[in-house]
C-alpha atoms as a PDB file:
ATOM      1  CA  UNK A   1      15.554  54.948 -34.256  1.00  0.00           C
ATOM      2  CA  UNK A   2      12.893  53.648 -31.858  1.00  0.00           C
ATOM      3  CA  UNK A   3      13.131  50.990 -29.450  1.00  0.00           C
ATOM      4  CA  UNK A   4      10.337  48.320 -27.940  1.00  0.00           C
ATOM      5  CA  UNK A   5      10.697  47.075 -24.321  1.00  0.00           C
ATOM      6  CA  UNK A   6       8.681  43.609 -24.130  1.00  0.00           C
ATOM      7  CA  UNK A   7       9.051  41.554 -21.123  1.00  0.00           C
ATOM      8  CA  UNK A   8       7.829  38.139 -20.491  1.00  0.00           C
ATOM      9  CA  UNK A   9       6.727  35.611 -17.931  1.00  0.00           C
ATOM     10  CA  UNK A  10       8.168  32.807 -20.043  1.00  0.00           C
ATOM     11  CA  UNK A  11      11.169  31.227 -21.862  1.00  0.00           C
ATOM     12  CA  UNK A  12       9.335  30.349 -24.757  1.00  0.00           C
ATOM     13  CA  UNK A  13       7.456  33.375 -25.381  1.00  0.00           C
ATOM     14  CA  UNK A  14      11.145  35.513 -25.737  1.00  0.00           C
ATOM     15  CA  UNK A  15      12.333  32.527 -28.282  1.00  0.00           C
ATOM     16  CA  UNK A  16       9.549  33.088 -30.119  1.00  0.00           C
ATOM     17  CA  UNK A  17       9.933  36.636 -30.105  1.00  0.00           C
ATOM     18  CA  UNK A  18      13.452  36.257 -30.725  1.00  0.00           C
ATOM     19  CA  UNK A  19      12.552  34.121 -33.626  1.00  0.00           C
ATOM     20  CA  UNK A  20      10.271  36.334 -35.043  1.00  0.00           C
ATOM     21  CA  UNK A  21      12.884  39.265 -34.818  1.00  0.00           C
ATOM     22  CA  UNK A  22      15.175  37.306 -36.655  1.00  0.00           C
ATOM     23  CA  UNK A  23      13.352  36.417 -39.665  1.00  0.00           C
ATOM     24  CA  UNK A  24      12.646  40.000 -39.742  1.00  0.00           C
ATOM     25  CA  UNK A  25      16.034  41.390 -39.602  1.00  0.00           C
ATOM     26  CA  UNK A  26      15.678  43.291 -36.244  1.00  0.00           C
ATOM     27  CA  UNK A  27      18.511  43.588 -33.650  1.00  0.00           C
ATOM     28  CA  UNK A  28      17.309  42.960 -30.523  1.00  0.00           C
ATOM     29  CA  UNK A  29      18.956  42.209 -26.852  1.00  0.00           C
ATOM     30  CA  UNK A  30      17.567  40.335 -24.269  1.00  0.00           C
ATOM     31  CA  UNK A  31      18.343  42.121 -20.839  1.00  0.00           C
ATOM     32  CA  UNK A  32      17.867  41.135 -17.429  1.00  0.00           C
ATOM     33  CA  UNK A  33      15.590  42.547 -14.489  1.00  0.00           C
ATOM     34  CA  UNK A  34      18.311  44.437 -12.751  1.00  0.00           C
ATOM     35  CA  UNK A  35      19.325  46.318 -16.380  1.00  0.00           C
ATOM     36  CA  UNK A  36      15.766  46.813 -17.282  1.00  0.00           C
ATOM     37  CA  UNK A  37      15.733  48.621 -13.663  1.00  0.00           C
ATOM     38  CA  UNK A  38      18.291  50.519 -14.383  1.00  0.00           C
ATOM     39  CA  UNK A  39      16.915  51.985 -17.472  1.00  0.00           C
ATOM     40  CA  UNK A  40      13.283  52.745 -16.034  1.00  0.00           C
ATOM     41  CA  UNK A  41      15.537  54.634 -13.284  1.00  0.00           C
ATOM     42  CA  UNK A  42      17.414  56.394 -15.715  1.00  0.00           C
ATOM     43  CA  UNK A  43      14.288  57.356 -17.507  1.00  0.00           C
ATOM     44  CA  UNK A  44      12.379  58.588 -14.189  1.00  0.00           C
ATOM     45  CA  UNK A  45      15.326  60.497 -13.231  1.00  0.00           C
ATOM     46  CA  UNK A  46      15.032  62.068 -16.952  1.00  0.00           C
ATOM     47  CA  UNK A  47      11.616  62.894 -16.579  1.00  0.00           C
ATOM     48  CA  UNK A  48      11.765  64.403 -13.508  1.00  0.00           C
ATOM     49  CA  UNK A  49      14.466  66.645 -14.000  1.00  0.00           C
ATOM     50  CA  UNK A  50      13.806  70.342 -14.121  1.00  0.00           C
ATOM     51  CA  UNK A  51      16.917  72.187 -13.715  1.00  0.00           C
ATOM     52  CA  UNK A  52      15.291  73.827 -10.217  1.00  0.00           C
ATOM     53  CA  UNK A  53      17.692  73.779  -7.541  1.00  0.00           C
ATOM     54  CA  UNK A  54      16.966  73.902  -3.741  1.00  0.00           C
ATOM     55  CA  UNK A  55      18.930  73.985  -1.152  1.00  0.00           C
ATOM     56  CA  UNK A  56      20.203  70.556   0.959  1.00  0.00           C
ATOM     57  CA  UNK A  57      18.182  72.206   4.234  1.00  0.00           C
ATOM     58  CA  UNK A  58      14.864  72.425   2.410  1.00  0.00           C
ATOM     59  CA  UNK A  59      15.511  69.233   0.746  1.00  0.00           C
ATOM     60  CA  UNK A  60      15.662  67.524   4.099  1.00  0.00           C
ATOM     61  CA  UNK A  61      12.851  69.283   5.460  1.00  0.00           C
ATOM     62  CA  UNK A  62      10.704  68.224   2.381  1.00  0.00           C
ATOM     63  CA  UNK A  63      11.471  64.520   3.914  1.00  0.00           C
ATOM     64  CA  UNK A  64      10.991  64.936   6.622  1.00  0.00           C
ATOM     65  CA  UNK A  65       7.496  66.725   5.977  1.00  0.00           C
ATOM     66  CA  UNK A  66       6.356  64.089   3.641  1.00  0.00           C
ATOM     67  CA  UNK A  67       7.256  61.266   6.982  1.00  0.00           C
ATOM     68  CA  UNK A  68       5.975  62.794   9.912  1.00  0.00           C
ATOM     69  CA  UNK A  69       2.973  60.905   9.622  1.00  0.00           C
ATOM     70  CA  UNK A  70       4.984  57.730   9.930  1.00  0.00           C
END
């Protein structure tokens, strides 16, 4: 199964869309900005994760690294 992520600036583009899925026969759910946030979270966290474990010290110290030119 594959999926396609539209989003819109407008009400009557996504009717039309929905329309259009419709007479087609595809299932489709209309989601809202703070799901859609959610799942491009979800998928950066997926993306980035490479089973490499450091320690909470060097963790911290990576922070506070990356800010001390703030």
């Amino acid at each position: 199964m594959e999926a396609i992520l539209l989003k819109s600036q407008t009400e009557e583009q996504i009717n039309l869309i929905k329309e259009f899925a419709q007479k087609l026969g595809i299932e489709f759910s209309v989601i809202n900005e703070e799901v859609l946030e959610d799942i491009s979270l979800s998928n950066a966290i997926k993306t980035g994760k490479s089973k490499n474990y450091i320690s909470s010290e060097d963790f911290l110290n990576e922070l506070k690294n990356e800010n001390s030119d703030r």
